[in-house]
N, C-alpha and C. Protein backbone atom coordinates (compact mmCIF):
# COMPACT_ATOMS: atom_id res chain seq x y z
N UNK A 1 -3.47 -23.45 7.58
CA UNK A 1 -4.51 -22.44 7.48
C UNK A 1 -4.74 -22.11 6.01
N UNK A 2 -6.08 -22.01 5.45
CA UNK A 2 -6.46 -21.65 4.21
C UNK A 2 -6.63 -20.72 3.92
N UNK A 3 -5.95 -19.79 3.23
CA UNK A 3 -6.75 -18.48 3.67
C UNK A 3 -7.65 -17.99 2.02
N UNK A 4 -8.60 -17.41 2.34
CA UNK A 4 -9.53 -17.27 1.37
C UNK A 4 -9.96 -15.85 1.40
N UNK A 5 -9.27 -15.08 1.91
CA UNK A 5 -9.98 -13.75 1.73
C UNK A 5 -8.81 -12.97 2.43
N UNK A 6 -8.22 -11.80 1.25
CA UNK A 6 -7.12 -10.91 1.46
C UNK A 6 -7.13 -9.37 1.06
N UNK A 7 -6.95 -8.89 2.05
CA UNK A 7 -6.97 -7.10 1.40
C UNK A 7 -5.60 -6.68 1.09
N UNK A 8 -5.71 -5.92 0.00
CA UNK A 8 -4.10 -5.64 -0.66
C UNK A 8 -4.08 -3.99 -0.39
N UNK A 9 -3.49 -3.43 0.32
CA UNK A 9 -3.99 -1.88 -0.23
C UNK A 9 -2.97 -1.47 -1.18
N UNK A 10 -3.37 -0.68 -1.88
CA UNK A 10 -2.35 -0.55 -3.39
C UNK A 10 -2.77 1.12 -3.29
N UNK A 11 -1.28 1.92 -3.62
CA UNK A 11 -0.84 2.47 -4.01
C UNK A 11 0.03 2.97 -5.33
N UNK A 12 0.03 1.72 -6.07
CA UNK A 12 0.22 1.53 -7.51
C UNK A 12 1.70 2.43 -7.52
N UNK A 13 2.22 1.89 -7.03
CA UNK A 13 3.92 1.75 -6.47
C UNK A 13 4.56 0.30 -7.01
N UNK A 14 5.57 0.03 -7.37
CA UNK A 14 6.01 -1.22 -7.67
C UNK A 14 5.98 -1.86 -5.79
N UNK A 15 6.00 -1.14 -5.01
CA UNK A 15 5.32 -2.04 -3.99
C UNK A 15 4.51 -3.06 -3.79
N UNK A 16 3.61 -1.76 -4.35
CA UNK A 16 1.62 -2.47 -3.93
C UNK A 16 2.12 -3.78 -4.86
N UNK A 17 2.37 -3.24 -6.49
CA UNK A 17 2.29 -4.12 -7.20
C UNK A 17 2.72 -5.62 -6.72
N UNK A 18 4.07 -6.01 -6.67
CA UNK A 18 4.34 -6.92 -5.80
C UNK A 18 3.28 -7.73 -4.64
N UNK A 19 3.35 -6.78 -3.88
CA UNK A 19 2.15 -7.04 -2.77
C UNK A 19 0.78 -8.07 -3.50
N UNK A 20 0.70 -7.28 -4.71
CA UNK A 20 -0.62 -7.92 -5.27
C UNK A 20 -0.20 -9.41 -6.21
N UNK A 21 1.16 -9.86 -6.16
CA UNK A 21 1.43 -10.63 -6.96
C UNK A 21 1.72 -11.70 -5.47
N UNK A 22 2.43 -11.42 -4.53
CA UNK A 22 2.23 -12.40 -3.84
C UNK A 22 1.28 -12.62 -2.67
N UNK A 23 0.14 -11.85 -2.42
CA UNK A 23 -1.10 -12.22 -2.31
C UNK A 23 -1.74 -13.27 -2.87
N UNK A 24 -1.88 -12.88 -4.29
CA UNK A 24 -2.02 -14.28 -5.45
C UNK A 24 -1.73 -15.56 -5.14
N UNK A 25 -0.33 -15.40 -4.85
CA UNK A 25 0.33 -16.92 -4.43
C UNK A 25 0.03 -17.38 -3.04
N UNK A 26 0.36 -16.36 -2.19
CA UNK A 26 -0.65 -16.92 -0.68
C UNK A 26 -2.02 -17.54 -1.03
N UNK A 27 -3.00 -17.19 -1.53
CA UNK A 27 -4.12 -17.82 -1.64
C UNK A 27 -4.42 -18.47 -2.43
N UNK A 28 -3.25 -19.59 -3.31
CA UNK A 28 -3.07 -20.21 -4.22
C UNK A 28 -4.61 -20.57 -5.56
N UNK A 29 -4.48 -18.93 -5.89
CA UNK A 29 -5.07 -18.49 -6.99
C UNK A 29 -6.80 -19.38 -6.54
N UNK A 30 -7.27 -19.10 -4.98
CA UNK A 30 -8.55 -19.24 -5.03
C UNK A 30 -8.97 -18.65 -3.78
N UNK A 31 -10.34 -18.09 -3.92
CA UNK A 31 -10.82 -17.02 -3.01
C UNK A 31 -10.74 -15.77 -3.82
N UNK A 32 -11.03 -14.92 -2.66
CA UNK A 32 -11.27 -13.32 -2.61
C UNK A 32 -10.68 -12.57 -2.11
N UNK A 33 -10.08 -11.64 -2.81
CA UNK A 33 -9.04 -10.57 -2.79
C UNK A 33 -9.75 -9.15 -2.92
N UNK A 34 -9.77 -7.78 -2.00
CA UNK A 34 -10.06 -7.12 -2.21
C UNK A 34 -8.54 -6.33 -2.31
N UNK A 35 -8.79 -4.98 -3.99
CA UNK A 35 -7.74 -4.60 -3.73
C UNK A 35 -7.88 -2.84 -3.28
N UNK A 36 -7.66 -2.44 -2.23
CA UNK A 36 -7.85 -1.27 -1.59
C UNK A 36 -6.88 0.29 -2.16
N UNK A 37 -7.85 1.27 -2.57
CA UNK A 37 -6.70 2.11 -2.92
C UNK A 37 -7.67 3.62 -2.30
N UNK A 38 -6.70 4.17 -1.33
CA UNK A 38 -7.31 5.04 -0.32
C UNK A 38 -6.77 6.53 -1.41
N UNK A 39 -8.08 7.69 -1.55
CA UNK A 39 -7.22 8.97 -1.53
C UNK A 39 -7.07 9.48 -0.50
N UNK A 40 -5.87 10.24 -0.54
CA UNK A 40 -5.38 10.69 0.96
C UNK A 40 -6.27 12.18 1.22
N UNK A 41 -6.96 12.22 1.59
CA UNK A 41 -7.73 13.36 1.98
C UNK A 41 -6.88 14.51 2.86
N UNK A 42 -6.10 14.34 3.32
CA UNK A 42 -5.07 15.31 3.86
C UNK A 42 -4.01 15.67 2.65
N UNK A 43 -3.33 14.83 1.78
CA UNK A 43 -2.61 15.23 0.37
C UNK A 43 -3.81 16.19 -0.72
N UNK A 44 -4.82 15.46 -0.79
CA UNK A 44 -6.00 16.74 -1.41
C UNK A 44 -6.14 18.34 -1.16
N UNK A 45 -6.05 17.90 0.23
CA UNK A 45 -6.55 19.13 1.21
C UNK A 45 -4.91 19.82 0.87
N UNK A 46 -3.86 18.97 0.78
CA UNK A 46 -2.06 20.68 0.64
C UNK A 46 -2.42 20.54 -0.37
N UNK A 47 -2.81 20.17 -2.19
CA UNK A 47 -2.63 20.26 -3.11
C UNK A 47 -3.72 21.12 -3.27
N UNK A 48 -4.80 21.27 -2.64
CA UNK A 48 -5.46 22.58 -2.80
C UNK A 48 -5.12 23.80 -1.94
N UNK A 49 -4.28 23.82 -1.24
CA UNK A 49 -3.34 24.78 -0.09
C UNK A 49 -2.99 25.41 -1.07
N UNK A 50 -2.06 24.85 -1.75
CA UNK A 50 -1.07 24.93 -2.95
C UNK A 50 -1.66 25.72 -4.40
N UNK A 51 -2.52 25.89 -4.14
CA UNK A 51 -3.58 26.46 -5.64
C UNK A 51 -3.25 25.12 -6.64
N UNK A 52 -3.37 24.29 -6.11
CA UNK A 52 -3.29 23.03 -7.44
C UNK A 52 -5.02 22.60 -8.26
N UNK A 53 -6.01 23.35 -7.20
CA UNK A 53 -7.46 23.15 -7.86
C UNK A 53 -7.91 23.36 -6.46
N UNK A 54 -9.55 22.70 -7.02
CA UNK A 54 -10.91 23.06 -5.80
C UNK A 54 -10.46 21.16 -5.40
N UNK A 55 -10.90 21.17 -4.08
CA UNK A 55 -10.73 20.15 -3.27
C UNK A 55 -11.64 19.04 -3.74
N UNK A 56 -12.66 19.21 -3.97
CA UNK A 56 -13.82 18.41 -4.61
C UNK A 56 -13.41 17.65 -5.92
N UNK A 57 -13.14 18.86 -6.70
CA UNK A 57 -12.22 18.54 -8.05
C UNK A 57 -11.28 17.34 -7.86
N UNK A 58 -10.17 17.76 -7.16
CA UNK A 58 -9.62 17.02 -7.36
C UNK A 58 -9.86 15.41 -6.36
N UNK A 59 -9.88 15.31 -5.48
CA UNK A 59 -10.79 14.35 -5.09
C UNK A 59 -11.82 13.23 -5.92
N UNK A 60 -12.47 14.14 -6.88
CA UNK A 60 -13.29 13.16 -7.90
C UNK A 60 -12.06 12.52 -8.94
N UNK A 61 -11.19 13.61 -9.49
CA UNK A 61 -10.22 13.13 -10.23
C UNK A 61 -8.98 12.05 -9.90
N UNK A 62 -8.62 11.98 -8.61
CA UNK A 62 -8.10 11.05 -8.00
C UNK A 62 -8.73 9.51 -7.74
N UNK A 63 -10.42 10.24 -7.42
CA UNK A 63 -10.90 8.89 -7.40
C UNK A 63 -11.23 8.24 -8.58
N UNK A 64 -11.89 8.61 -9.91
CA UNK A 64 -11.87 8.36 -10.83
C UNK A 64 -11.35 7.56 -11.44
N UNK A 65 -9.47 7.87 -11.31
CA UNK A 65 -8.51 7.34 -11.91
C UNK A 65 -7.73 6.17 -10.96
N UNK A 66 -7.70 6.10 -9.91
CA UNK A 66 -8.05 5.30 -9.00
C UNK A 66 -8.58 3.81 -9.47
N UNK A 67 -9.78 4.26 -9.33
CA UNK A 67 -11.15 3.64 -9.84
C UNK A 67 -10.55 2.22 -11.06
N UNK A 68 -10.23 3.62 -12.13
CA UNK A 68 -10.27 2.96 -13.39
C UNK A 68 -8.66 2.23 -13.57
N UNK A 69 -7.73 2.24 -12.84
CA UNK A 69 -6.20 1.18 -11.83
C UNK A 69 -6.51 0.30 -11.71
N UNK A 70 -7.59 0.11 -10.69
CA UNK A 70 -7.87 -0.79 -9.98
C UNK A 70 -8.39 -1.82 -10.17
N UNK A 71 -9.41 -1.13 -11.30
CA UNK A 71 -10.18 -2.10 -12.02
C UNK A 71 -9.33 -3.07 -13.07
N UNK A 72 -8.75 -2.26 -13.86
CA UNK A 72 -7.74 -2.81 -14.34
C UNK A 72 -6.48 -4.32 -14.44
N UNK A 73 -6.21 -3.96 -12.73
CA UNK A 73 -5.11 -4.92 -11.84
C UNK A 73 -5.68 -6.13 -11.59
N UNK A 74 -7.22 -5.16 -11.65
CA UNK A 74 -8.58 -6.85 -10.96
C UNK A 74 -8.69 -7.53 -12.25
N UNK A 75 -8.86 -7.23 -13.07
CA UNK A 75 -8.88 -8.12 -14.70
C UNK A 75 -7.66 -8.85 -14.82
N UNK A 76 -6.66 -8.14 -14.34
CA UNK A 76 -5.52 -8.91 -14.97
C UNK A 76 -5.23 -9.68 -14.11
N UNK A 77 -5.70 -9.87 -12.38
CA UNK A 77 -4.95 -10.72 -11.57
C UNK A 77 -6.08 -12.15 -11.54
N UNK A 78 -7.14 -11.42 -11.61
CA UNK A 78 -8.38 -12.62 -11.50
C UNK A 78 -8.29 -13.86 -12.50
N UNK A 79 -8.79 -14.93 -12.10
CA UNK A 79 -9.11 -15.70 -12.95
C UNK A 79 -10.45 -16.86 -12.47
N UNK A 80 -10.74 -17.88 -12.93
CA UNK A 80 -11.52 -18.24 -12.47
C UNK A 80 -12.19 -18.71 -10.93
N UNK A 81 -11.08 -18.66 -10.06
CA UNK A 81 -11.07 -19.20 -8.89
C UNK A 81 -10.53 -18.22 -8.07
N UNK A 82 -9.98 -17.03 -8.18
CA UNK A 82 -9.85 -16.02 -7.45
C UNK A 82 -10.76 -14.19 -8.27
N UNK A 83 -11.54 -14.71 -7.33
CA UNK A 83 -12.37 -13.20 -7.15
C UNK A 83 -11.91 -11.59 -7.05
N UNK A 84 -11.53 -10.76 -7.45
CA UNK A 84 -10.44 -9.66 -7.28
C UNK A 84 -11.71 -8.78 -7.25
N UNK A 85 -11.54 -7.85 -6.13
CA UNK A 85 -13.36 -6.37 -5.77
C UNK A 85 -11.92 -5.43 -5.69
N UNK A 86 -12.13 -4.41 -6.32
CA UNK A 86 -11.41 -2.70 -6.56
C UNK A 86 -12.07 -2.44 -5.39
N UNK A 87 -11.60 -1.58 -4.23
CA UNK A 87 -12.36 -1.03 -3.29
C UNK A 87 -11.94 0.82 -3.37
N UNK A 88 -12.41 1.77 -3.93
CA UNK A 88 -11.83 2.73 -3.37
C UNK A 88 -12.64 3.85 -2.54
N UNK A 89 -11.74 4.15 -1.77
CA UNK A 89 -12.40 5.08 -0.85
C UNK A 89 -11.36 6.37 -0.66
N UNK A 90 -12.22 7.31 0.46
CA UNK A 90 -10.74 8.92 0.93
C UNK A 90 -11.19 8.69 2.27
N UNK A 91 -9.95 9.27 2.70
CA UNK A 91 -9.67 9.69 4.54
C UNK A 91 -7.89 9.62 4.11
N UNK A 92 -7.80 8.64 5.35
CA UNK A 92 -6.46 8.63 5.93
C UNK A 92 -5.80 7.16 5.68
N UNK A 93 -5.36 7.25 4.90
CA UNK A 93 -4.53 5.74 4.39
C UNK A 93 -4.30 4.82 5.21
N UNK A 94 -4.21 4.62 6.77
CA UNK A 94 -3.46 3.89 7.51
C UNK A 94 -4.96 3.21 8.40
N UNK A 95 -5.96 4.67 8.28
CA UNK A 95 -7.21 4.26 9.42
C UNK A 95 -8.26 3.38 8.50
N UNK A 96 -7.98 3.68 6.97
CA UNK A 96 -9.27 3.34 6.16
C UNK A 96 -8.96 1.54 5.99
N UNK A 97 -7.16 1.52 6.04
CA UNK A 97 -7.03 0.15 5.52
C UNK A 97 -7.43 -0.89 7.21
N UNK A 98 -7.10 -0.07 8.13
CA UNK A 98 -7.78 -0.94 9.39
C UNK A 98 -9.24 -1.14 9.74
N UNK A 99 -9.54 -0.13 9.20
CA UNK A 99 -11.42 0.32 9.31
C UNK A 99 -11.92 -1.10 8.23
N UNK A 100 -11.32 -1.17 7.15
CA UNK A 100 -11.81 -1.54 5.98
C UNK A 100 -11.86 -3.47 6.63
N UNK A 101 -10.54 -3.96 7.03
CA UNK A 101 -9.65 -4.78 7.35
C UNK A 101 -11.05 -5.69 8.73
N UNK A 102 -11.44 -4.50 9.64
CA UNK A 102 -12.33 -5.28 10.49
C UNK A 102 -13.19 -5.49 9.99
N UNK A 103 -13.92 -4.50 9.39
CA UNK A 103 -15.40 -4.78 9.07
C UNK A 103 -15.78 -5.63 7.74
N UNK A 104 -14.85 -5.57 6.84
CA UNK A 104 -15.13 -6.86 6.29
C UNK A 104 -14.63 -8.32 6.67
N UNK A 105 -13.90 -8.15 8.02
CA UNK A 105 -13.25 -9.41 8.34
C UNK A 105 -12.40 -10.25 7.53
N UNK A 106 -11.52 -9.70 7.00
CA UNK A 106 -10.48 -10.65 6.05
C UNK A 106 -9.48 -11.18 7.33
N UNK A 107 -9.06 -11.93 6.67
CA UNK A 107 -7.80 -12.69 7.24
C UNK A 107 -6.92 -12.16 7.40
N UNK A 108 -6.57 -11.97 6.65
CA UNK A 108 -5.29 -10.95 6.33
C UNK A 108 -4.76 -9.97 5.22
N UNK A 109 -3.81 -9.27 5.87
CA UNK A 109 -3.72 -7.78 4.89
C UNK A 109 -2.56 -7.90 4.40
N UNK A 110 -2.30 -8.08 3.11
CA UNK A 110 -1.26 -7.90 2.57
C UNK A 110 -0.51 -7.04 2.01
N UNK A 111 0.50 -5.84 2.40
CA UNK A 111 0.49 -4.57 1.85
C UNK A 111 2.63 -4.77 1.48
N UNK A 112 2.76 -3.80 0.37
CA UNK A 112 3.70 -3.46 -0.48
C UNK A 112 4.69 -2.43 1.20
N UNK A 113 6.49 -2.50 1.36
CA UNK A 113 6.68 -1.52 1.76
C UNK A 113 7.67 -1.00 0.43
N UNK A 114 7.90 0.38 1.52
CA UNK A 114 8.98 1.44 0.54
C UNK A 114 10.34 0.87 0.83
N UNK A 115 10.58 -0.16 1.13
CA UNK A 115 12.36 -0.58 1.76
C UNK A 115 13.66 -0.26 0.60
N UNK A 116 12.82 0.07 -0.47
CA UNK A 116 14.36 0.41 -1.33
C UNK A 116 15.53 1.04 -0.53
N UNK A 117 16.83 1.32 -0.85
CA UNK A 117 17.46 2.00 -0.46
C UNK A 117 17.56 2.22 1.24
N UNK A 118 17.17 1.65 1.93
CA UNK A 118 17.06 2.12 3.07
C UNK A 118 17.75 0.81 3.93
N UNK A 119 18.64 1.13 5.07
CA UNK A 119 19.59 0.32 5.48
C UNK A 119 18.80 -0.47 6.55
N UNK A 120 17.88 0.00 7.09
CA UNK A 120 17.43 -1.01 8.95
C UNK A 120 15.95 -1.07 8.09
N UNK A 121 15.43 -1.75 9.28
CA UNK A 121 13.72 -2.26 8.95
C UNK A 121 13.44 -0.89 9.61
N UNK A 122 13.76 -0.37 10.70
CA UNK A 122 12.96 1.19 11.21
C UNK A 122 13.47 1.94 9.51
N UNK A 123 14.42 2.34 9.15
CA UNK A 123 13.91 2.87 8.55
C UNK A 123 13.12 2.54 7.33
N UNK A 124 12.80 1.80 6.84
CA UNK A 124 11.87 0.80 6.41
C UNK A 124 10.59 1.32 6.56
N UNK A 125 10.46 0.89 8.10
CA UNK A 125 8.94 1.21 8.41
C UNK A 125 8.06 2.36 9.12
N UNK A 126 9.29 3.03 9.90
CA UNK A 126 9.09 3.72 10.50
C UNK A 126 8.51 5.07 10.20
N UNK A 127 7.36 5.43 10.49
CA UNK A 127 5.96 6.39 10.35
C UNK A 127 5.57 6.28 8.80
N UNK A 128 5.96 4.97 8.16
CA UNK A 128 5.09 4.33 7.24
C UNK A 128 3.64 4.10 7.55
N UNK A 129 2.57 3.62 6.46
CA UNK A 129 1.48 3.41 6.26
C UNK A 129 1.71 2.02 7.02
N UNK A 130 2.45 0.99 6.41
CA UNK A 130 2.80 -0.20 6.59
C UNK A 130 2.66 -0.15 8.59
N UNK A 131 3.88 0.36 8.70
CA UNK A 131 4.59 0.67 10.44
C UNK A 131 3.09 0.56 11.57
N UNK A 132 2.11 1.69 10.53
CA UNK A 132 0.56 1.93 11.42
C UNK A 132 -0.11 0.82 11.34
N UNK A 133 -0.52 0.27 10.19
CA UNK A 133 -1.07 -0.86 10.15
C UNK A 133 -0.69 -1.74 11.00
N UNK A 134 0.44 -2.44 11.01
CA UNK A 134 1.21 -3.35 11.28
C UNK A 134 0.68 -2.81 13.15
N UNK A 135 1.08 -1.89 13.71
CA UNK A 135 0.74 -1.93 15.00
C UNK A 135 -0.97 -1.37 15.22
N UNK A 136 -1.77 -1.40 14.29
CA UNK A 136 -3.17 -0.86 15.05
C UNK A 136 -3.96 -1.79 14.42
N UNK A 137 -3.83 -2.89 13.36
CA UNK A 137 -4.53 -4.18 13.36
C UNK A 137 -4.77 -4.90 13.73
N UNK A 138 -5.97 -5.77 13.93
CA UNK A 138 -5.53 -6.65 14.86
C UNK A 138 -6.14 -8.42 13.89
N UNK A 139 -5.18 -8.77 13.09
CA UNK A 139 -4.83 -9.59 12.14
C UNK A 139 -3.95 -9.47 11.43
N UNK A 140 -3.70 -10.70 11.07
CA UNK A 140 -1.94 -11.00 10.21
C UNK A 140 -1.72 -9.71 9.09
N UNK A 141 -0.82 -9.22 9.72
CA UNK A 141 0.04 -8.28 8.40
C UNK A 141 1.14 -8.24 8.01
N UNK A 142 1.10 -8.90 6.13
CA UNK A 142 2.33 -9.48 5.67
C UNK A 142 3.20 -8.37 4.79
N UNK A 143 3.86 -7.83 4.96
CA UNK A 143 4.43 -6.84 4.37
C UNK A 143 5.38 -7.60 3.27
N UNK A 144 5.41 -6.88 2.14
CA UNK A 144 6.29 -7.21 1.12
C UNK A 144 7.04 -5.79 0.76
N UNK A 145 8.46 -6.55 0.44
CA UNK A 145 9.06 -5.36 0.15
C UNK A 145 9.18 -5.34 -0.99
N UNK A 146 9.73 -4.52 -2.24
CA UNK A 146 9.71 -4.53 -3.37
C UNK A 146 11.39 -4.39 -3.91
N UNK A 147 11.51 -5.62 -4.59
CA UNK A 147 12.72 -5.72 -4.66
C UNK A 147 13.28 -5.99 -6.36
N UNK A 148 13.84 -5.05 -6.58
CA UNK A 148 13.67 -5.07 -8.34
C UNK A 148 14.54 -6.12 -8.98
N UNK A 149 14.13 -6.32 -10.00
CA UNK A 149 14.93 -7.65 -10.44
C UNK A 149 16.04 -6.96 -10.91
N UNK A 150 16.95 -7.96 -11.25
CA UNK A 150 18.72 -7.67 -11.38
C UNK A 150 18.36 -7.26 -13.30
N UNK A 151 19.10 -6.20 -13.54
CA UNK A 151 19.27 -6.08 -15.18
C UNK A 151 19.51 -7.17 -16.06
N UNK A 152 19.12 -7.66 -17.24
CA UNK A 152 19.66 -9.07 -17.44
C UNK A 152 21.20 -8.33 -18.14
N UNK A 153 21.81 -9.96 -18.11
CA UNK A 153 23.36 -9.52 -18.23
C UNK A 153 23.59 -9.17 -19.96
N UNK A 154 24.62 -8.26 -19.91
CA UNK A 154 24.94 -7.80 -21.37
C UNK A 154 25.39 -8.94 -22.15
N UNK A 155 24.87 -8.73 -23.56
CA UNK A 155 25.34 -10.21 -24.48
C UNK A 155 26.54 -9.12 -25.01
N UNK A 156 27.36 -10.03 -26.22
CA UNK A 156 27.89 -9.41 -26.38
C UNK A 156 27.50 -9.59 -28.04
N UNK A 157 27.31 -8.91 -28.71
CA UNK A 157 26.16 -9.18 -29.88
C UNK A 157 27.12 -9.03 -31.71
N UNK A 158 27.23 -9.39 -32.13
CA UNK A 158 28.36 -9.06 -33.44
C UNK A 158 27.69 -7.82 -34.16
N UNK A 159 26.12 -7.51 -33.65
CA UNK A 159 25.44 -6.08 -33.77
C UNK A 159 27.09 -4.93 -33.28
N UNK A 160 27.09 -4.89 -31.96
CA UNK A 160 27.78 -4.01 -31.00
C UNK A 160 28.77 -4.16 -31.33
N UNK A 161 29.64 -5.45 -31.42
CA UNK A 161 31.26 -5.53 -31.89
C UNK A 161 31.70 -4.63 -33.59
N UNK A 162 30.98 -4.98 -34.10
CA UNK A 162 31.10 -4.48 -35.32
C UNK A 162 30.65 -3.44 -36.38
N UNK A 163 29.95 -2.55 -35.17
CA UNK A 163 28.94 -1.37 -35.35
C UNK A 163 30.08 0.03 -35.33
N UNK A 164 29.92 0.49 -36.35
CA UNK A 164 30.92 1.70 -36.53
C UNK A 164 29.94 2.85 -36.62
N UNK A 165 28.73 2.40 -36.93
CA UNK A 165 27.51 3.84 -37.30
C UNK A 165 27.93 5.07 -36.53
């Protein structure tokens, strides 16, 4: 199967990030990649609970900056043979990436999880963004977990051995 057309939703988490690097390699750097970044319109709505601003406000400011991420990730992942579209939109993170997912008909969705630290795949996934997707899509959903690279190993440097400063 070829696949030529992938939605990433990004949260600009070393997740998503990931997510968006092996997307790349699934579609061996040709086709179209949209990369999706939802504001949470319910997180807007407590941060203005909260006296954090006017709902509108912040909403534009989320999307804005959003916006200008996204665009960003798309410059740097694109190249001549893979197409990268910023998509952003607000609602509900889990309904917008399925909403988004049918109606443009991609293949498949490739999304970042939170698995750090966490011992089972439930807790992994469980009442994740990922968890919803994964059961209310109805196309391939490849979850990536984000897995940090190892520290490189200490040299031992005649700097450090012989440093009295």
């Amino acid at each position: 199967m070829k696949i030529e057309d992938i939605l990433v939703p990004v949260d600009f988490g070393p997740s998503s990030l990931n997510a968006i690097s092996y997307a790349t390699k699934l579609m061996d750097g040709n086709g179209e990649m949209h990369l999706l970044h939802v504001v949470d319109a319910e997180f807007v709505e407590r941060a203005q609970g909260h006296g954090l601003g006017d709902k509108d406000r912040l909403t534009r400011q989320l999307y804005d900056q959003a916006e200008e991420d996204l665009g960003q990730l798309a410059r740097q992942h694109a190249s001549e043979t893979l197409t990268i579209q910023p998509v952003v939109v607000v609602g509900s993170p889990f309904m917008e990436i399925v909403r988004l997912a049918k109606d443009l008909d991609f293949q498949m969705i490739v999304m970042g999880t939170h698995g750090q630290h966490l011992e089972t795949i439930e807790q992994a996934l469980f009442g994740s963004t990922a968890e919803r997707v994964l059961r209310a899509a109805n196309l391939p959903v490849v979850c990536v977990p984000y897995i940090p690279s190892p520290p490189p190993p200490e040299t031992d440097s005649p700097a450090k051995e012989g440093s009295s400063q």
